[in-house]
C-alpha atoms as a PDB file:
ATOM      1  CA  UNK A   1      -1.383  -9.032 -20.662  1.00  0.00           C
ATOM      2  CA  UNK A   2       2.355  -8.478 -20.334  1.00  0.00           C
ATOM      3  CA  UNK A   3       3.938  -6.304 -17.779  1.00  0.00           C
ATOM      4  CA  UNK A   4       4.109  -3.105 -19.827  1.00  0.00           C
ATOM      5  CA  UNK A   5       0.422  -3.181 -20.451  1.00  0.00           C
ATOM      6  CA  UNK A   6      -0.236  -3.670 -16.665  1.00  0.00           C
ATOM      7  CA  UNK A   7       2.078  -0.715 -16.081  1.00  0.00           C
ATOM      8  CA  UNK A   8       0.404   1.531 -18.699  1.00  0.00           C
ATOM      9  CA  UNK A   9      -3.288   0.059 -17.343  1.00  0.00           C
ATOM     10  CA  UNK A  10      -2.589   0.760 -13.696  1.00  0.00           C
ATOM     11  CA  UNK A  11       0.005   3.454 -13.827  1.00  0.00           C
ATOM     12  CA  UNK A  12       2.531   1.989 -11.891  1.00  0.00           C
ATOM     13  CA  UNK A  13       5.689   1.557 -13.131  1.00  0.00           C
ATOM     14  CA  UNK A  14       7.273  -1.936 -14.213  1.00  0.00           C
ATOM     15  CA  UNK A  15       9.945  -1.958 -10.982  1.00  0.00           C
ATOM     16  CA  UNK A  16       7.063  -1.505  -8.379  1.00  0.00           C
ATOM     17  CA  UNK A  17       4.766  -4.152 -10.355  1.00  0.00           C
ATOM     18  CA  UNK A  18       7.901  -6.894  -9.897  1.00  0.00           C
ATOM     19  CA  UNK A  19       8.429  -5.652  -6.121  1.00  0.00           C
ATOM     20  CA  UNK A  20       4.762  -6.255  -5.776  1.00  0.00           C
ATOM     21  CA  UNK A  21       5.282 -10.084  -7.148  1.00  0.00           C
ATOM     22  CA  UNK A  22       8.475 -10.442  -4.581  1.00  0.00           C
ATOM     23  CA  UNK A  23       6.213  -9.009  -1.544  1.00  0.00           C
ATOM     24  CA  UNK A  24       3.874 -12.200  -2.887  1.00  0.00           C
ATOM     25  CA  UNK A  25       1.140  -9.022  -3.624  1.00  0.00           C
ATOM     26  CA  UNK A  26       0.595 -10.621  -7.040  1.00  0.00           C
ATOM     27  CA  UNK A  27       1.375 -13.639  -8.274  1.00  0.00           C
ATOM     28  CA  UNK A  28       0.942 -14.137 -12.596  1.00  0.00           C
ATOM     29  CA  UNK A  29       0.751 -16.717 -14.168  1.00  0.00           C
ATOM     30  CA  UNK A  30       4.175 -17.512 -16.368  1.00  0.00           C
ATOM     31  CA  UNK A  31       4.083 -18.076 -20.243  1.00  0.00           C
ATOM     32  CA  UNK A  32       6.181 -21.123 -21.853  1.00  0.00           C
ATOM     33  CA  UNK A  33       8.616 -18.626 -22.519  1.00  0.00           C
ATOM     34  CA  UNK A  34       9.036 -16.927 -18.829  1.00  0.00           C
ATOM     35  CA  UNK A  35       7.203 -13.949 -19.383  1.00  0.00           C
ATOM     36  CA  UNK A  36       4.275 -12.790 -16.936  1.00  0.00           C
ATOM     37  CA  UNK A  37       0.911 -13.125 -17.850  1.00  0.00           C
ATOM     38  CA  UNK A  38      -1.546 -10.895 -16.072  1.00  0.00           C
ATOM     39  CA  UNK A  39      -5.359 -10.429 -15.998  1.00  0.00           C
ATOM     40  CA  UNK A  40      -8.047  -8.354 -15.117  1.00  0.00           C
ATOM     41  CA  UNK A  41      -7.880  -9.587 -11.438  1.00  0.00           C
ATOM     42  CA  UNK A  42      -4.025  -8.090 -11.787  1.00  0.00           C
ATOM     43  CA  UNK A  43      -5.452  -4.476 -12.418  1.00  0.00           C
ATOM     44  CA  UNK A  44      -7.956  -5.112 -10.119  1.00  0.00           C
ATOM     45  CA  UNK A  45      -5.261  -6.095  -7.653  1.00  0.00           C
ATOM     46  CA  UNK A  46      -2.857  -3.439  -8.286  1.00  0.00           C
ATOM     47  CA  UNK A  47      -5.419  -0.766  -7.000  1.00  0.00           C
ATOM     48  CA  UNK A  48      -6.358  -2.550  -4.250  1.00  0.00           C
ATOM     49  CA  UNK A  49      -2.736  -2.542  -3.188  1.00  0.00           C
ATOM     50  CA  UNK A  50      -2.634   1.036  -4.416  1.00  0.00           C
ATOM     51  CA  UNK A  51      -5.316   2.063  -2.086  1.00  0.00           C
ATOM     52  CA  UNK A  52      -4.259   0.178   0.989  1.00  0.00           C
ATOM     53  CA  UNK A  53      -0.943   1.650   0.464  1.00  0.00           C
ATOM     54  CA  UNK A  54      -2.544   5.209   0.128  1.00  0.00           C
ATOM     55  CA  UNK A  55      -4.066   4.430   3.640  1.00  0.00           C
ATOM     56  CA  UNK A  56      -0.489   3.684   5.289  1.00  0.00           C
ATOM     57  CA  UNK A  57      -0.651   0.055   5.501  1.00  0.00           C
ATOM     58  CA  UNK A  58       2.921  -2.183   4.848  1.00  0.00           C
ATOM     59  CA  UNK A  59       3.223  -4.510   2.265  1.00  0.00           C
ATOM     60  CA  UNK A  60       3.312  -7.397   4.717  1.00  0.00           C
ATOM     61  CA  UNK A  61       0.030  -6.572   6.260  1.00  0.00           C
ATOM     62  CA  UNK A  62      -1.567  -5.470   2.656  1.00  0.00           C
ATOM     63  CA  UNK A  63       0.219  -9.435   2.134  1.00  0.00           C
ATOM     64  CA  UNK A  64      -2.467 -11.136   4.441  1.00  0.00           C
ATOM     65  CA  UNK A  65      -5.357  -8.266   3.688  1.00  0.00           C
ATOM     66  CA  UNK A  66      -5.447  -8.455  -0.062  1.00  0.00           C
ATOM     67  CA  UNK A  67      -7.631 -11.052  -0.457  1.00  0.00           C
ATOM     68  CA  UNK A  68      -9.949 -10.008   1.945  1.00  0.00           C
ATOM     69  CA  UNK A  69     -11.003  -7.290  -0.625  1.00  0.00           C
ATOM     70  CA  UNK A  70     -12.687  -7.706  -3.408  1.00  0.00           C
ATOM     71  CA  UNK A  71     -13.511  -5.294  -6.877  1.00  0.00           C
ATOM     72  CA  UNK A  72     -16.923  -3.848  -7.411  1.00  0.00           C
ATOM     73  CA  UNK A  73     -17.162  -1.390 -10.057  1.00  0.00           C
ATOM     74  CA  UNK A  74     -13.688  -0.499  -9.562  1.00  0.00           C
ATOM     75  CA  UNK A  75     -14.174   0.152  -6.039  1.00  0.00           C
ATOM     76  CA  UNK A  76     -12.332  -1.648  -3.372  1.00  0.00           C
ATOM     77  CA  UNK A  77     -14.948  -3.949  -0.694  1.00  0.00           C
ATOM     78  CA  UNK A  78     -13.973  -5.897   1.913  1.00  0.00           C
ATOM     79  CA  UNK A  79     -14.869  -8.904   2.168  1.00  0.00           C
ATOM     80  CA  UNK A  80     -15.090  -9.325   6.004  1.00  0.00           C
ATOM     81  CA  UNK A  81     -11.833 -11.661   6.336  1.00  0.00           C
ATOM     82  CA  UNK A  82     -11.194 -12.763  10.120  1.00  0.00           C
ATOM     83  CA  UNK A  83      -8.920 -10.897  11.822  1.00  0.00           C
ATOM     84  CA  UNK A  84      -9.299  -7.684   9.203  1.00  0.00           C
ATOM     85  CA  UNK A  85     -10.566  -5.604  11.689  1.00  0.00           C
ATOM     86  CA  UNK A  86      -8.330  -5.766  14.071  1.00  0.00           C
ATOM     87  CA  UNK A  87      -5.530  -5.669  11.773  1.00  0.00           C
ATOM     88  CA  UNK A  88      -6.490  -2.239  10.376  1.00  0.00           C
ATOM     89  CA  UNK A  89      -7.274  -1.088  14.522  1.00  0.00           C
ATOM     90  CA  UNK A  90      -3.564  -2.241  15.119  1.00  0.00           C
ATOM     91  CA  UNK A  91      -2.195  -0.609  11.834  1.00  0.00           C
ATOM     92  CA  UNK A  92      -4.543   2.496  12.591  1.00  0.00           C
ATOM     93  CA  UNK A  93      -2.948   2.577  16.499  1.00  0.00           C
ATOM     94  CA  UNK A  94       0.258   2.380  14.976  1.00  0.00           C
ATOM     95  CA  UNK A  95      -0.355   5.047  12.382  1.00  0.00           C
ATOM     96  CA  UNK A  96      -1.579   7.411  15.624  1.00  0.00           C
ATOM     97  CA  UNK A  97       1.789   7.069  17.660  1.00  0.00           C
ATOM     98  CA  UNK A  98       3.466   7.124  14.588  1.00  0.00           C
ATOM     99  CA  UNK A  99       2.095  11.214  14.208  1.00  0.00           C
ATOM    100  CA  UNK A 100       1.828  11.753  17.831  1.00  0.00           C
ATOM    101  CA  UNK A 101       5.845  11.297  18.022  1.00  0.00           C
ATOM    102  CA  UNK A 102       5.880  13.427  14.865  1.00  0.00           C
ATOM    103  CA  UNK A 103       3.667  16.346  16.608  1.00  0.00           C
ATOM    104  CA  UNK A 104       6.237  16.077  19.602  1.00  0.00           C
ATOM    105  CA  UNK A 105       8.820  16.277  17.372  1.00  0.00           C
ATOM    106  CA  UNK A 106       7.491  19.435  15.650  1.00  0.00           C
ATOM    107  CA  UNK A 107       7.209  21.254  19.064  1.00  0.00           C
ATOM    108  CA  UNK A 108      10.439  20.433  19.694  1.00  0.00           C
ATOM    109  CA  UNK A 109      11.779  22.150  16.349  1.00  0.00           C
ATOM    110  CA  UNK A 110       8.966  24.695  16.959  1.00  0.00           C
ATOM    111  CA  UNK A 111      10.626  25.903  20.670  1.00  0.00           C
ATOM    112  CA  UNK A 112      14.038  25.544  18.872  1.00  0.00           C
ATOM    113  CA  UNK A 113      13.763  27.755  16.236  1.00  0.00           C
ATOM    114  CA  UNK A 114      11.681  30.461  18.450  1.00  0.00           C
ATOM    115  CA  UNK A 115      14.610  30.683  20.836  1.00  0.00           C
ATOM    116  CA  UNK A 116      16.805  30.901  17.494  1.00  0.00           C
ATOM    117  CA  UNK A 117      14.936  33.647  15.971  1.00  0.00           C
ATOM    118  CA  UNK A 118      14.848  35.217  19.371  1.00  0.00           C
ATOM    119  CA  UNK A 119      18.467  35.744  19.595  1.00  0.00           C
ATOM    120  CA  UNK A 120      18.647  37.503  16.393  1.00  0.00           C
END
């Protein structure tokens, strides 16, 4: 299938599908006449990037997590992949601090705009 029908398949639009294919997220295979050729391991892919997105991950980690997944029944397995586990702690760590700093923040704006609406 060409690009457009992997868009229309997966909903994702034609831009993200070729920033997928520079991240190296998907890889098709190219026709005599340049175009891509995708397959049902594309669509399959597309969600599984998708998903892992969804879940906060960067495209460099999904990178060196995406084939540790595999489709069953349209649902995304792992596949038990050294090192997946602690990728995902690390990424789930960094995810934490990531809305601790944002809770801070939000205090922060939260004592500002009391002693704001206290002057008024």
């Amino acid at each position: 299938m060409r690009i457009g029908d992997l868009a229309r398949e997966t909903g994702v639009s034609r831009r993200l599908l070729r920033y997928y294919e520079e991240q190296g997220l998907l890889r098709p295979a190219r026709l005599p006449n340049g175009y891509r050729d995708y397959g049902d391991a594309d669509v399959a892919a597309v969600r599984h990037i998708r998903a892992m997105l969804g879940a906060g991950l960067p495209t460099s980690v999904i990178a060196r997590l995406l084939d540790c997944v595999h489709d069953d029944g349209g649902r995304m397995v792992p596949s038990g992949c050294q090192g997946m586990a602690g990728s995902l702690r690390r990424e789930r760590r960094r995810i934490a601090e990531t809305i601790e700093r944002l809770q801070t923040s939000q205090r922060a704006l939260d004592s500002l705009l009391a002693a704001v609406t206290e002057q008024r």
